[in-house]
Structure formats: structure tokens, C-alpha cells
N, C-alpha and C. Protein backbone atom coordinates (compact mmCIF):
# COMPACT_ATOMS: atom_id res chain seq x y z
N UNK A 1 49.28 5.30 44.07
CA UNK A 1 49.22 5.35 42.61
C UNK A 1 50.39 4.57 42.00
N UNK A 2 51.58 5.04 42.64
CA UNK A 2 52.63 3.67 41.84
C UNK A 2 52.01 2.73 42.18
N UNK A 3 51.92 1.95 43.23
CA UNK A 3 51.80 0.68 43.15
C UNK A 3 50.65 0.22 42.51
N UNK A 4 49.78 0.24 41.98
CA UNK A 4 48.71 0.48 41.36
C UNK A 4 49.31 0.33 39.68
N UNK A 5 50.34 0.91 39.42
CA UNK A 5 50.88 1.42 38.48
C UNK A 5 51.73 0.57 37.79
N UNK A 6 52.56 0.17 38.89
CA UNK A 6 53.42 -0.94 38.93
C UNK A 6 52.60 -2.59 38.47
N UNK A 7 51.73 -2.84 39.23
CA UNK A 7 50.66 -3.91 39.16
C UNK A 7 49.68 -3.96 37.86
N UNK A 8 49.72 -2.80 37.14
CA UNK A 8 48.71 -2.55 36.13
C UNK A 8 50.20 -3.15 34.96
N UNK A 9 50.86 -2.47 34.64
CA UNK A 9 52.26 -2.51 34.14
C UNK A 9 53.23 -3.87 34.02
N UNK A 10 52.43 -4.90 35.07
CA UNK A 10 53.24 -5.97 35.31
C UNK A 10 54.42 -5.97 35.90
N UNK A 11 54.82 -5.21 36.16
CA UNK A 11 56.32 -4.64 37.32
C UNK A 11 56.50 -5.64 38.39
N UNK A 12 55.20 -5.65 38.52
CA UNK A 12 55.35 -6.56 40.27
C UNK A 12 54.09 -7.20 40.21
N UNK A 13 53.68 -8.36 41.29
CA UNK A 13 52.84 -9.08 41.13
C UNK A 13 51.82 -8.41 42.07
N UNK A 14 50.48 -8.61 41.83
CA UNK A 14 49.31 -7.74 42.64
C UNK A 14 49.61 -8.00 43.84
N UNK A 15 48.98 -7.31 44.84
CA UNK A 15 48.79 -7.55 46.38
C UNK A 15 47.66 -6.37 46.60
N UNK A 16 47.02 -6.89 47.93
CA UNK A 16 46.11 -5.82 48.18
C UNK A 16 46.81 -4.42 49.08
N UNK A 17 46.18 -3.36 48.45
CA UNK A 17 46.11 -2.02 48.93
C UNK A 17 45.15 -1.64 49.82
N UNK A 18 45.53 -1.42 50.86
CA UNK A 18 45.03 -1.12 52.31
C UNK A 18 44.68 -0.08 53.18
N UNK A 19 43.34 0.86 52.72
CA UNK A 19 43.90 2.18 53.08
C UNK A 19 42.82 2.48 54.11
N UNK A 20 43.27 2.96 55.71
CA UNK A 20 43.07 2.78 57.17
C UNK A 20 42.49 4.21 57.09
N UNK A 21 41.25 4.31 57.26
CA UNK A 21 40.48 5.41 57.88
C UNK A 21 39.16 5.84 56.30
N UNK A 22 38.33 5.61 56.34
CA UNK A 22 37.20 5.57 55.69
C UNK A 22 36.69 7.30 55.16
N UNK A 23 36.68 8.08 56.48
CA UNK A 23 36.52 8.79 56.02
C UNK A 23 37.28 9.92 55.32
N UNK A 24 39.00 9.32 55.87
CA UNK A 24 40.00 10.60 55.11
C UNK A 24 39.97 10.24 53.51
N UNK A 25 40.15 8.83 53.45
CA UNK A 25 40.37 8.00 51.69
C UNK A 25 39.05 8.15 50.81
N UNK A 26 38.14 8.27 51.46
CA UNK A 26 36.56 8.47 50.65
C UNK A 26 36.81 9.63 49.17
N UNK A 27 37.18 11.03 49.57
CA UNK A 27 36.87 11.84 48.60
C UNK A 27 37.67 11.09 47.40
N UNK A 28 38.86 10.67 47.80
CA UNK A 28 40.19 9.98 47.10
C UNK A 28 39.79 9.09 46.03
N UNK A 29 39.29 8.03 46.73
CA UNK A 29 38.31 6.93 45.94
C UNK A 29 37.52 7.18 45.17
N UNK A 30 36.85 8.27 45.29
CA UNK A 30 35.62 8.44 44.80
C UNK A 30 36.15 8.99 43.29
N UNK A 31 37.19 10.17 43.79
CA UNK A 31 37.93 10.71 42.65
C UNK A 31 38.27 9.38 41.37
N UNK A 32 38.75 8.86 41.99
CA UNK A 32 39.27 7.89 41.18
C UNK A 32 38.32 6.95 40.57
N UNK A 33 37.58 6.32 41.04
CA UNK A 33 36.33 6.10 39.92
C UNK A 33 35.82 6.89 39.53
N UNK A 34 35.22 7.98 39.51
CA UNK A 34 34.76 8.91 38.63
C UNK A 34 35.64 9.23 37.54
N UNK A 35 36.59 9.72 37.91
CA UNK A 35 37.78 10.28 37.23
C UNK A 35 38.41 9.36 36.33
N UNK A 36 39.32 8.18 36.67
CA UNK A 36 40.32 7.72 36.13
C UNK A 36 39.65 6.55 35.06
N UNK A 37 38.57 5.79 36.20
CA UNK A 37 38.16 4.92 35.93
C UNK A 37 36.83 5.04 34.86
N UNK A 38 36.13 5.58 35.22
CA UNK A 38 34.56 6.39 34.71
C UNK A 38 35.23 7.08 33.41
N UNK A 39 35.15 8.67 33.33
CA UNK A 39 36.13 9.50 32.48
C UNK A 39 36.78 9.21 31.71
N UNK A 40 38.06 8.64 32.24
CA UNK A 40 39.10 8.67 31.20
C UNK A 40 39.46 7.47 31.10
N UNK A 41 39.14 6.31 31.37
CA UNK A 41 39.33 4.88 31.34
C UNK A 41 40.70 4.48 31.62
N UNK A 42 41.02 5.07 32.58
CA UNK A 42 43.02 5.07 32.31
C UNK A 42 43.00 4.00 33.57
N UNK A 43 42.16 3.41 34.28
CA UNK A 43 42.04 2.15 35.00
C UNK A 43 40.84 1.37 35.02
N UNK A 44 41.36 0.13 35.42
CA UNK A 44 40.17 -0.73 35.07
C UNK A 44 39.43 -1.11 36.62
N UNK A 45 38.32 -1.68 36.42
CA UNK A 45 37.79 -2.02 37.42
C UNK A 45 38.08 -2.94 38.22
N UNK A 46 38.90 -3.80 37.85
CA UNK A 46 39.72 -5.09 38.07
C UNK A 46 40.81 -4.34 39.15
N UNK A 47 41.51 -3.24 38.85
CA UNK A 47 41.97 -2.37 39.34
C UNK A 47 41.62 -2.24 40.83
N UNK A 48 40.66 -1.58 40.92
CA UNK A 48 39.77 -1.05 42.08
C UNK A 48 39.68 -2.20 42.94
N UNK A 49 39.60 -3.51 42.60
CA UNK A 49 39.21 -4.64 43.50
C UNK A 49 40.94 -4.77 44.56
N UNK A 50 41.78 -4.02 44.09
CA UNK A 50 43.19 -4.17 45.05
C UNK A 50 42.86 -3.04 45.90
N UNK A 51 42.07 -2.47 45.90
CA UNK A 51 42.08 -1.46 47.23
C UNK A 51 41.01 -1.12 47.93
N UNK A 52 41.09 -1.29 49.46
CA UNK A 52 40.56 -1.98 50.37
C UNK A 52 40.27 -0.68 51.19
N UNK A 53 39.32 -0.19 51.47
CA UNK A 53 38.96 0.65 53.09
C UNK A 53 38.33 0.48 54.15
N UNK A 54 39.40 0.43 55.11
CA UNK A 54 38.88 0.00 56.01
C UNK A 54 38.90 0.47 57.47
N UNK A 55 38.17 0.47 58.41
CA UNK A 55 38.30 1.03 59.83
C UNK A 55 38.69 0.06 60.63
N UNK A 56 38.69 -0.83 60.78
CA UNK A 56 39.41 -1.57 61.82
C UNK A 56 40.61 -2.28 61.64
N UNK A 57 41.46 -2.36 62.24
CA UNK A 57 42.91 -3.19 62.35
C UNK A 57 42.85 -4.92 62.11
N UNK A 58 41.02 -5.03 62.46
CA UNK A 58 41.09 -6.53 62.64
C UNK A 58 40.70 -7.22 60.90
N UNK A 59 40.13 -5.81 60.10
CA UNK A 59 39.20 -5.75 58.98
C UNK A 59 40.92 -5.90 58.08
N UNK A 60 41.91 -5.18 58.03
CA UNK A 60 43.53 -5.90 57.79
C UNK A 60 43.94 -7.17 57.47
N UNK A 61 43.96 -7.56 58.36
CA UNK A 61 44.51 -8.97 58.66
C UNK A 61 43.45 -9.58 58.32
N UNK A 62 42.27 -9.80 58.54
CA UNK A 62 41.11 -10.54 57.25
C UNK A 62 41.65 -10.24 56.18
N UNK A 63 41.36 -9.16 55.39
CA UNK A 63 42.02 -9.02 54.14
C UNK A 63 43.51 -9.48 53.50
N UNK A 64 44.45 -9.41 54.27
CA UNK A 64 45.70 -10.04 54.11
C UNK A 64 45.20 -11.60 54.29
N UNK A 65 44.84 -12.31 54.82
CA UNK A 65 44.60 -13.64 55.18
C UNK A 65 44.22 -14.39 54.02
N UNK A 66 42.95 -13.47 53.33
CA UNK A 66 42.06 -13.89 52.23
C UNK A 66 42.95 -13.79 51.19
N UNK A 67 43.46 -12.74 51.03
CA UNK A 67 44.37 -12.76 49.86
C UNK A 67 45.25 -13.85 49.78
N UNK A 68 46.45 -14.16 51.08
CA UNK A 68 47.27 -14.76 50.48
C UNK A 68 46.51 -16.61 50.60
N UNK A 69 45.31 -16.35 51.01
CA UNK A 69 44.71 -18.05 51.15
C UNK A 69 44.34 -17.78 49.61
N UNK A 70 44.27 -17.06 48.69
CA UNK A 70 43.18 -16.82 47.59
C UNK A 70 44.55 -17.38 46.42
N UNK A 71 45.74 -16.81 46.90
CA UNK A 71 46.70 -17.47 45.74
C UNK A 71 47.61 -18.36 46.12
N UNK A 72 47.29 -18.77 47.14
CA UNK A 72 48.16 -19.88 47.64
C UNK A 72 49.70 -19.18 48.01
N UNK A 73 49.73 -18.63 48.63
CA UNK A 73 50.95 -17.50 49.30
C UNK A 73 51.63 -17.49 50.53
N UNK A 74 52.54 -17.59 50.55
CA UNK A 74 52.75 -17.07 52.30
C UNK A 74 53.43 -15.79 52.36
N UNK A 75 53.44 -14.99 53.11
CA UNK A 75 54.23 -14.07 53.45
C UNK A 75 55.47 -14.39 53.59
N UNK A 76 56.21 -12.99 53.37
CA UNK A 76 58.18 -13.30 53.54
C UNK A 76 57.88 -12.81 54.93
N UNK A 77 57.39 -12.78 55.64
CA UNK A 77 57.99 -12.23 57.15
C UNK A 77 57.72 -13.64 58.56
């Protein structure tokens, strides 16, 4: 939620949110479009496109890849 928060706020520049195991993050997600997004409009859908679920380690590093090929980026590491 900070970072989310931070990125909505302009604090920091977007990056994708990455969250490993499908079925623990599901109820989570779901909450949150219904809720935040749906409900009370307190996020946007634009929003939702930074966070990612996923089951595999290899489904990661696709996603990191795409992203930083998508803004012309490299990683600090």
C-alpha cells in the first residue's frame, strides 16, 4: 500500500509490484478492486496495472524485463 501510495502521490517514480503466490494475494486483490477501486474510488485503474501475480520465479523476471524494456531503464544493480 505505501508504495502504491508513494507512486500515486508522485513520491517516487512507478515500478512494478510483484506479488509471489496467487492464491495467498487473491482475497487481497480482489479486496482492493472492489473496495478501493470499485466503492470508494480512492484508486485508479491505471493503479492496478503496477501489480502483478504471479506463480512462477520465471513469470518475475519477464515482468521486470518488460518493464524496464517498456521505459527505457536499466537497473541500479
Amino acid at each position: 500500500f505505501e508504495a502504491i501510495t508513494l507512486i500515486q502521490t508522485n513520491k517516487i517514480e512507478k515500478f512494478p509490484i510483484i506479488l509471489v503466490g496467487s492464491d495467498y494475494w487473491h482475497g487481497l486483490v480482489n479486496w482492493i478492486k472492489q473496495t478501493l477501486r470499485d466503492e470508494y474510488k480512492t484508486i485508479s485503474p491505471v493503479d492496478l496495472d503496477l501489480i502483478h501475480i504471479v506463480d512462477d520465479p520465471k513469470e518475475v523476471t519477464t515482468i521486470l524485463d518488460t518493464f524496464y524494456k517498456q521505459y527505457q531503464l536499466s537497473p541500479n544493480f
